[in-house]
PDB file of N, CA and C in Angstrom:
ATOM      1  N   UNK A   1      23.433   9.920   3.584  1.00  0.00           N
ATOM      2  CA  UNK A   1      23.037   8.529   3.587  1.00  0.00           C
ATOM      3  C   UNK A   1      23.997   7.735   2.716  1.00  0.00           C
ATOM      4  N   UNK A   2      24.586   6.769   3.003  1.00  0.00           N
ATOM      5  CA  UNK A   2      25.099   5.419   2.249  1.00  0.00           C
ATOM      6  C   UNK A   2      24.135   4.520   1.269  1.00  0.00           C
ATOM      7  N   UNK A   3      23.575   4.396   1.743  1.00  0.00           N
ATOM      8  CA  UNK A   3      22.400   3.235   0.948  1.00  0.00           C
ATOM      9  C   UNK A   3      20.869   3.988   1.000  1.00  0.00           C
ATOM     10  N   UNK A   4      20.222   3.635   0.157  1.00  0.00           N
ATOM     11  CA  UNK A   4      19.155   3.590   0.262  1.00  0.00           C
ATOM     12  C   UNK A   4      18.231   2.039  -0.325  1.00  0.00           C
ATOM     13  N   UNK A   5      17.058   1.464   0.763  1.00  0.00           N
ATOM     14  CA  UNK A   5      16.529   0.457   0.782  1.00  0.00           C
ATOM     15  C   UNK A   5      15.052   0.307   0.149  1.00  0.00           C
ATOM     16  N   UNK A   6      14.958   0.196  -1.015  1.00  0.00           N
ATOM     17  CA  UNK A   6      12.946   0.709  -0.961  1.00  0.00           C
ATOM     18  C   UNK A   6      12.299  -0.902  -1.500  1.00  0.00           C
ATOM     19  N   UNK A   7      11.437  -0.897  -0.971  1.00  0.00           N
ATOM     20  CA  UNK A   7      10.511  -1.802  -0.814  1.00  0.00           C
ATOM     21  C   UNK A   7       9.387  -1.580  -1.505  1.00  0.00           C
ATOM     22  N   UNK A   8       8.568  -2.421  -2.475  1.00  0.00           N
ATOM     23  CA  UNK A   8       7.132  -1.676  -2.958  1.00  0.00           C
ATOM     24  C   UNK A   8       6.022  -3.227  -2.912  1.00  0.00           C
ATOM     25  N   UNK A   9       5.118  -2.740  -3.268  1.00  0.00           N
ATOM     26  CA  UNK A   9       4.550  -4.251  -3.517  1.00  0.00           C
ATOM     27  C   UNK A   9       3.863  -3.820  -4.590  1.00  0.00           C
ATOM     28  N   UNK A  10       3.087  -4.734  -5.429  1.00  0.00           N
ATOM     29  CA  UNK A  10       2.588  -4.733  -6.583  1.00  0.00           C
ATOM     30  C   UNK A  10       2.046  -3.499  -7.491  1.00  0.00           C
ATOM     31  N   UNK A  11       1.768  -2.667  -6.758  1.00  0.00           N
ATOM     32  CA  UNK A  11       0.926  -2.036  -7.005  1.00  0.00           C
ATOM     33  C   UNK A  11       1.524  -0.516  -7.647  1.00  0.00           C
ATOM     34  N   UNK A  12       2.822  -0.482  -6.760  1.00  0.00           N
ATOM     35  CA  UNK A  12       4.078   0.059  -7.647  1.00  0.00           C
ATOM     36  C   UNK A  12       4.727  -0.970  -8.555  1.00  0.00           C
ATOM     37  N   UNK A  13       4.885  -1.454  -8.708  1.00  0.00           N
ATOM     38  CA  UNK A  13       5.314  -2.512  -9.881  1.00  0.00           C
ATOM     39  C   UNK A  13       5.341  -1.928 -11.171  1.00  0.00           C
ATOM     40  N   UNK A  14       6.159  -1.004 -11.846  1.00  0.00           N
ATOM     41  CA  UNK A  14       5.899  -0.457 -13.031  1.00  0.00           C
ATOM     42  C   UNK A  14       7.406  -0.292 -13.458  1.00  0.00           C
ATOM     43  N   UNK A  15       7.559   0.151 -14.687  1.00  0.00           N
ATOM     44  CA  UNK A  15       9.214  -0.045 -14.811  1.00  0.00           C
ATOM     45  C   UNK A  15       9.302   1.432 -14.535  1.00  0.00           C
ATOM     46  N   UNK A  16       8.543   2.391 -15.040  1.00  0.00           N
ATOM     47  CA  UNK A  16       9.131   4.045 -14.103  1.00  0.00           C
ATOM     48  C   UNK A  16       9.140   3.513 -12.527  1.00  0.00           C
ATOM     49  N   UNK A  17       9.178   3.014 -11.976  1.00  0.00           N
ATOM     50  CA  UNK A  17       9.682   3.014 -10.693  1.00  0.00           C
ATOM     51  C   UNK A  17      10.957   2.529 -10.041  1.00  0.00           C
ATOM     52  N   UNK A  18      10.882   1.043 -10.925  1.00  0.00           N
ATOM     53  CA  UNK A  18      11.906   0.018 -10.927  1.00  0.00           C
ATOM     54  C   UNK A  18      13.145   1.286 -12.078  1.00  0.00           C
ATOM     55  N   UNK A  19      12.920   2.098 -13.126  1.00  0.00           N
ATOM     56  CA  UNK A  19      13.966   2.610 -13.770  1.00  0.00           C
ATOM     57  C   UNK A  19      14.339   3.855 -12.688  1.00  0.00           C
ATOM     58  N   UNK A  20      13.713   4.189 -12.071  1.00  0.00           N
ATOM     59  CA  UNK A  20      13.906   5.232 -10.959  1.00  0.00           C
ATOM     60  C   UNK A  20      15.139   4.822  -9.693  1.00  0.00           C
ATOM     61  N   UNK A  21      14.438   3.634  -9.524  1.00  0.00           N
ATOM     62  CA  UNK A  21      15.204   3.051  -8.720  1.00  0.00           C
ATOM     63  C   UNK A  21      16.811   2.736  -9.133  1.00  0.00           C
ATOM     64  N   UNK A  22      17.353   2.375 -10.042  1.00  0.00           N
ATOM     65  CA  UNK A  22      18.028   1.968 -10.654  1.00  0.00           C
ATOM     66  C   UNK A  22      18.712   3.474 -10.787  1.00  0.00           C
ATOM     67  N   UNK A  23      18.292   4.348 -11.106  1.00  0.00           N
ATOM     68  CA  UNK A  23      18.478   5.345 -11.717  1.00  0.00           C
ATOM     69  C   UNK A  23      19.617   6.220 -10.314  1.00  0.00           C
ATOM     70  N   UNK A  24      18.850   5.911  -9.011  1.00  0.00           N
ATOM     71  CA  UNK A  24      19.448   6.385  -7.869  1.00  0.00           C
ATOM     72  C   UNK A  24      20.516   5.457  -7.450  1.00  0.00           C
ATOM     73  N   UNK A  25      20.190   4.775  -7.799  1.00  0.00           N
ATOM     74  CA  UNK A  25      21.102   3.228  -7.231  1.00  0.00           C
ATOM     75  C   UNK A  25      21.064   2.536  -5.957  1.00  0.00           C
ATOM     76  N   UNK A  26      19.523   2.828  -6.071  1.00  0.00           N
ATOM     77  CA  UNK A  26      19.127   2.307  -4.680  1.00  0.00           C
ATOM     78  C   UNK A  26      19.052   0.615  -4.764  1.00  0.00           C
ATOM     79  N   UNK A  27      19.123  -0.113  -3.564  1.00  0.00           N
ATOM     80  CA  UNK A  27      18.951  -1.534  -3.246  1.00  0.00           C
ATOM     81  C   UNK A  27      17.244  -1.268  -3.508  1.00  0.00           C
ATOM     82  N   UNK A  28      16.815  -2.262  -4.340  1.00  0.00           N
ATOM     83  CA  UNK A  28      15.455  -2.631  -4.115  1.00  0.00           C
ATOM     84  C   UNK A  28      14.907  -4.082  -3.939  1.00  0.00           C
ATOM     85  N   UNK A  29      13.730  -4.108  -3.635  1.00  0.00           N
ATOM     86  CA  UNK A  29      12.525  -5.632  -3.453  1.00  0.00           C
ATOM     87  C   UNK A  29      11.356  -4.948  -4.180  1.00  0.00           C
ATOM     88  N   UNK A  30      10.401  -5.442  -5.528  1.00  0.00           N
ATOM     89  CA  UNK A  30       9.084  -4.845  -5.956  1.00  0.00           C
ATOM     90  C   UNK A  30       8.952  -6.605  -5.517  1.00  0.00           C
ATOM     91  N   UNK A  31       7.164  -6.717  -5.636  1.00  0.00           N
ATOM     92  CA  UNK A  31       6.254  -7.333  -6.293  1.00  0.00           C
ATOM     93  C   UNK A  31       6.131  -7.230  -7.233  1.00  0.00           C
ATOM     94  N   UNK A  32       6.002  -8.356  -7.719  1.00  0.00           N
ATOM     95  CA  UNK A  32       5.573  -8.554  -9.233  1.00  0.00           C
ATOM     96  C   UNK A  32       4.068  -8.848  -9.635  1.00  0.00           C
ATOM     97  N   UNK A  33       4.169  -8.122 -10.804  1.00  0.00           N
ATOM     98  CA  UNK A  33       1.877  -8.629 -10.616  1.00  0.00           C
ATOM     99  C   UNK A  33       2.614 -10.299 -11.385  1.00  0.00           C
ATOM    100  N   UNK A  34       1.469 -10.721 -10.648  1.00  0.00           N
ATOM    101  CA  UNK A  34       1.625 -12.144 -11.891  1.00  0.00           C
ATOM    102  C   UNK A  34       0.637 -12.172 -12.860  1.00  0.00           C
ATOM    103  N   UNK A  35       1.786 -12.293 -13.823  1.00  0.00           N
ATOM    104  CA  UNK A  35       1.238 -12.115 -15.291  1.00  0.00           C
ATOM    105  C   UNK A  35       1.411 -13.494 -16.015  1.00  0.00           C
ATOM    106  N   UNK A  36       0.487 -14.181 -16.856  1.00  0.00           N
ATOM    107  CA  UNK A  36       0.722 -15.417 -17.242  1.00  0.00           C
ATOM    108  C   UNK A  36       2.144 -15.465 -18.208  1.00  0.00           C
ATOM    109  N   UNK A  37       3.041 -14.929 -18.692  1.00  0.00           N
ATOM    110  CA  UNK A  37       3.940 -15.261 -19.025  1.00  0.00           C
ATOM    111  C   UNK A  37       5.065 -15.380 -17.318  1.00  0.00           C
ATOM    112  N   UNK A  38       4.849 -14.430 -16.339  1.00  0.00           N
ATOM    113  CA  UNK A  38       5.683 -14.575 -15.058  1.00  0.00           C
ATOM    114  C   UNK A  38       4.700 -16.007 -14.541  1.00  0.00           C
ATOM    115  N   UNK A  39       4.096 -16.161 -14.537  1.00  0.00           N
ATOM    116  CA  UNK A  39       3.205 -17.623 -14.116  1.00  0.00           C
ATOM    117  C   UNK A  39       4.269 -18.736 -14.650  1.00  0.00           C
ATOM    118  N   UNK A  40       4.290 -18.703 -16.105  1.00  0.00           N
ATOM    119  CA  UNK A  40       5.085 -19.786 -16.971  1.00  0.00           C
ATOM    120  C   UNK A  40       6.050 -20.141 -16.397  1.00  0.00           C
ATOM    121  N   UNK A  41       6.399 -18.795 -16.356  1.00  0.00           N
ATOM    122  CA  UNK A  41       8.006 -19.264 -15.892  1.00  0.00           C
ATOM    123  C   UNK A  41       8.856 -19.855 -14.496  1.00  0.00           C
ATOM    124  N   UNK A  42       7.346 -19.331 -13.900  1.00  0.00           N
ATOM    125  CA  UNK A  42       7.681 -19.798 -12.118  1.00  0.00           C
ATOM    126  C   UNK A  42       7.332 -21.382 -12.088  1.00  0.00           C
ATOM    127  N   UNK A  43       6.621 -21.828 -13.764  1.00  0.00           N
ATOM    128  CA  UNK A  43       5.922 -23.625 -13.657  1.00  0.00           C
ATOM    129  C   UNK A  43       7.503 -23.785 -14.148  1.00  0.00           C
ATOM    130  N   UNK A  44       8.614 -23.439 -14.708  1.00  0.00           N
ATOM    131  CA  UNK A  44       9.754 -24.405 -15.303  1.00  0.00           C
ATOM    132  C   UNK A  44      10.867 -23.979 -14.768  1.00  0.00           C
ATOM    133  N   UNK A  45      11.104 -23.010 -13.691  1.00  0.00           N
ATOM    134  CA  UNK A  45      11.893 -22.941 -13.383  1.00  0.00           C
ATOM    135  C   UNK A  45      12.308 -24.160 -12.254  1.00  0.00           C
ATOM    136  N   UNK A  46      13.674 -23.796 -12.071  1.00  0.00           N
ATOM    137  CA  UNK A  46      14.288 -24.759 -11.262  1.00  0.00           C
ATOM    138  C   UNK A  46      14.384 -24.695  -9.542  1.00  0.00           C
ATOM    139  N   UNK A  47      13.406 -25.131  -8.697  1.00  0.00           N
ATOM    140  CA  UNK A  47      13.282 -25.235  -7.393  1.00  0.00           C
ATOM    141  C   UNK A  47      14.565 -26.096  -7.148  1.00  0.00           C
ATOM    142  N   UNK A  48      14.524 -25.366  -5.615  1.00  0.00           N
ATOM    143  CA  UNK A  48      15.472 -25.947  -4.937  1.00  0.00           C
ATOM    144  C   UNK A  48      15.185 -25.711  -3.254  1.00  0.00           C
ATOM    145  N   UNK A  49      16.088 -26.772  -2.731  1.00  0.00           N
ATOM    146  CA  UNK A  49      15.628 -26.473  -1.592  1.00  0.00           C
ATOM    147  C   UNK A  49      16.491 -24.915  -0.463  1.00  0.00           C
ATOM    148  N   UNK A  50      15.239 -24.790   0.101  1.00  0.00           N
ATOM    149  CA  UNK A  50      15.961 -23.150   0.570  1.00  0.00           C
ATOM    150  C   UNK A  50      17.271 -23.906   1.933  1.00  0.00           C
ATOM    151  N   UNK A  51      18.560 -23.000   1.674  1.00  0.00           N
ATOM    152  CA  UNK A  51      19.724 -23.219   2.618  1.00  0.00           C
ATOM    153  C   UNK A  51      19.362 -22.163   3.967  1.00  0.00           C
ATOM    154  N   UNK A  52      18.169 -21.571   3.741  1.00  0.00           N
ATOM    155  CA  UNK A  52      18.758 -20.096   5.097  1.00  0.00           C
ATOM    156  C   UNK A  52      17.599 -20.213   5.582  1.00  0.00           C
ATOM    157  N   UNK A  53      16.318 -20.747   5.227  1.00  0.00           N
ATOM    158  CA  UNK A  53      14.926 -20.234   5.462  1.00  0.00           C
ATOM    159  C   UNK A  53      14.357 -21.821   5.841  1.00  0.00           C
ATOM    160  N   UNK A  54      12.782 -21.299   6.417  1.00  0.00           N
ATOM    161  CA  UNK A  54      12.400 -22.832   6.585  1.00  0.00           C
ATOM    162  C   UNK A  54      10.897 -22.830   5.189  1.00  0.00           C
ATOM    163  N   UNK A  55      11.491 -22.225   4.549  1.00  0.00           N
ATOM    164  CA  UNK A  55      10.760 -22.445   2.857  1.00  0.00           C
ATOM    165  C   UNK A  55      10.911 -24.138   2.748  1.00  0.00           C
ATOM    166  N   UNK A  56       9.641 -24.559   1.464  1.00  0.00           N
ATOM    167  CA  UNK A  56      10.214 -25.870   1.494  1.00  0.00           C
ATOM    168  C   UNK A  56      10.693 -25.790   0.007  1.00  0.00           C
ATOM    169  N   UNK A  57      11.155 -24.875  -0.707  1.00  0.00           N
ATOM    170  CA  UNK A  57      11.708 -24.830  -2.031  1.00  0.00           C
ATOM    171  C   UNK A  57      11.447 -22.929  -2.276  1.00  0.00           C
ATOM    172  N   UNK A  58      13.005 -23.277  -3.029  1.00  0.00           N
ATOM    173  CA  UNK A  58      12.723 -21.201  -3.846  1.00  0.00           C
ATOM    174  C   UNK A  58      13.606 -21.377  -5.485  1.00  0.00           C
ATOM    175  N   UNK A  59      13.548 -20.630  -5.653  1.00  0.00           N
ATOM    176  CA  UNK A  59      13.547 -20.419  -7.534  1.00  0.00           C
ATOM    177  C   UNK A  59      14.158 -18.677  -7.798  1.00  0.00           C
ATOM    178  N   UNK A  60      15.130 -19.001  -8.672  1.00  0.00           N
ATOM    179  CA  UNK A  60      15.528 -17.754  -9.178  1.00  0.00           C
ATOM    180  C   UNK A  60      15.942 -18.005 -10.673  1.00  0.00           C
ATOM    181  N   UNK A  61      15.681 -16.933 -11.133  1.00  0.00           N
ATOM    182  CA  UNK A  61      15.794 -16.095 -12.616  1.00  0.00           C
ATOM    183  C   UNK A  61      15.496 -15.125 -13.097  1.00  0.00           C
ATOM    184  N   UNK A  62      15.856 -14.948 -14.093  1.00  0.00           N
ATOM    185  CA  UNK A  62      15.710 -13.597 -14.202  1.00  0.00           C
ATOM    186  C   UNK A  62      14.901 -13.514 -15.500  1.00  0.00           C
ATOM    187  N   UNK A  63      13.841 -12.590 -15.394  1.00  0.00           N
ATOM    188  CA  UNK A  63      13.021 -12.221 -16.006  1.00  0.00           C
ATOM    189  C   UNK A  63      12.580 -10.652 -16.677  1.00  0.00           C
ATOM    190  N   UNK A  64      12.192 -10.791 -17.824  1.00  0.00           N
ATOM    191  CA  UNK A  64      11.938  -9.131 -18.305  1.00  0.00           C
ATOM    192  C   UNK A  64      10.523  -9.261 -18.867  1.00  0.00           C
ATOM    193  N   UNK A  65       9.676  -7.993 -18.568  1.00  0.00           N
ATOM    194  CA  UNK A  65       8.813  -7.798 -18.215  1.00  0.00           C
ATOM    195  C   UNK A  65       8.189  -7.321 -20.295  1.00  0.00           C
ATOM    196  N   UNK A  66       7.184  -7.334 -20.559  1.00  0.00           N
ATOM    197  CA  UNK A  66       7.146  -7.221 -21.917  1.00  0.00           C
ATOM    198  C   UNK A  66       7.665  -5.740 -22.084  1.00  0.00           C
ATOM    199  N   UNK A  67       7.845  -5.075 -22.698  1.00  0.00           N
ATOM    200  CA  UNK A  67       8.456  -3.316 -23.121  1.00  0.00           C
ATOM    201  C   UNK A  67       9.150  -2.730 -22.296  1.00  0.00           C
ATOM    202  N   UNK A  68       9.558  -3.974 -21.174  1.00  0.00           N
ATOM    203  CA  UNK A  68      11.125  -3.429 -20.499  1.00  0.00           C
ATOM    204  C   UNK A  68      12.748  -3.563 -21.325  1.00  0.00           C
ATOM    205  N   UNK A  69      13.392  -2.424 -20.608  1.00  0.00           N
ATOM    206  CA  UNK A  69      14.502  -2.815 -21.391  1.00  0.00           C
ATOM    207  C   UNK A  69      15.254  -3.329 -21.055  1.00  0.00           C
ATOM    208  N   UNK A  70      15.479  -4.228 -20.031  1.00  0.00           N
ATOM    209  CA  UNK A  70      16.524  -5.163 -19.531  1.00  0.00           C
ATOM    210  C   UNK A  70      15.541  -6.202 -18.522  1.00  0.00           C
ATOM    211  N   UNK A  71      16.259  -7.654 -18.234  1.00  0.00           N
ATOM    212  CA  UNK A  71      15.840  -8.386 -17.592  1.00  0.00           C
ATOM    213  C   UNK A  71      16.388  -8.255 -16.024  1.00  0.00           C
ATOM    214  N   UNK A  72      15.578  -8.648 -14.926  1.00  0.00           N
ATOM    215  CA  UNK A  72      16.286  -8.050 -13.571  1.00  0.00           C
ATOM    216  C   UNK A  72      15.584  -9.521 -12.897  1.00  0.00           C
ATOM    217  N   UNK A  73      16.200  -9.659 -12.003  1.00  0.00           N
ATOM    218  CA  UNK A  73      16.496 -10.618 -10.982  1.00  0.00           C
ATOM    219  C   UNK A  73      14.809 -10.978 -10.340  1.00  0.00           C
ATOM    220  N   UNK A  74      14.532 -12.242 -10.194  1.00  0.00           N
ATOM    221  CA  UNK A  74      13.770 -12.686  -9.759  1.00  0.00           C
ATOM    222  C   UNK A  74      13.825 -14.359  -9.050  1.00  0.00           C
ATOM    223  N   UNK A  75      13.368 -14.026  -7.637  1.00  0.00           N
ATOM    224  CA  UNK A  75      13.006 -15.213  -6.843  1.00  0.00           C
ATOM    225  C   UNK A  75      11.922 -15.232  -6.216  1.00  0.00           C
ATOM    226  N   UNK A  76      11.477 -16.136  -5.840  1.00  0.00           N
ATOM    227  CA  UNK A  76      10.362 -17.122  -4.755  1.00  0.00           C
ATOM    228  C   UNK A  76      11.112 -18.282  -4.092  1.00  0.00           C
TER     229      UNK A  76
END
């Protein structure tokens, strides 16, 4: 195999999974639980309007999770 693609939704959402992932060097997508500090940040971040999709606004930054050890990529 060349790539590997994994997909999870919330419920895997844990950093042993996300460090697993990383660990193989796989492409990933988790869910995120929303947690009121990930809440906060989705109220100040900077919308924009989507170029590819018929969204009517999306948002990226990057965020770290409390007792993670690095911050990783996040959009809506």
């Amino acid at each position: 195999m060349k790539r590997v693609y994994a997909r999870a939704d919330s419920g895997f959402y844990c950093r042993e999974a996300i460090e697993a992932y990383e660990k193989k060097g796989w492409h990933y997508i988790a869910v995120a639980r929303k947690t009121a500090r990930l809440l906060e940040q989705l109220q100040v971040a900077e919308w924009k309007p989507s170029p590819r999709t018929d969204v009517d606004q999306q948002c990226e930054f990057l965020y770290q999770p409390e007792g993670w050890a690095k911050a990783h990529r996040s959009w809506r």
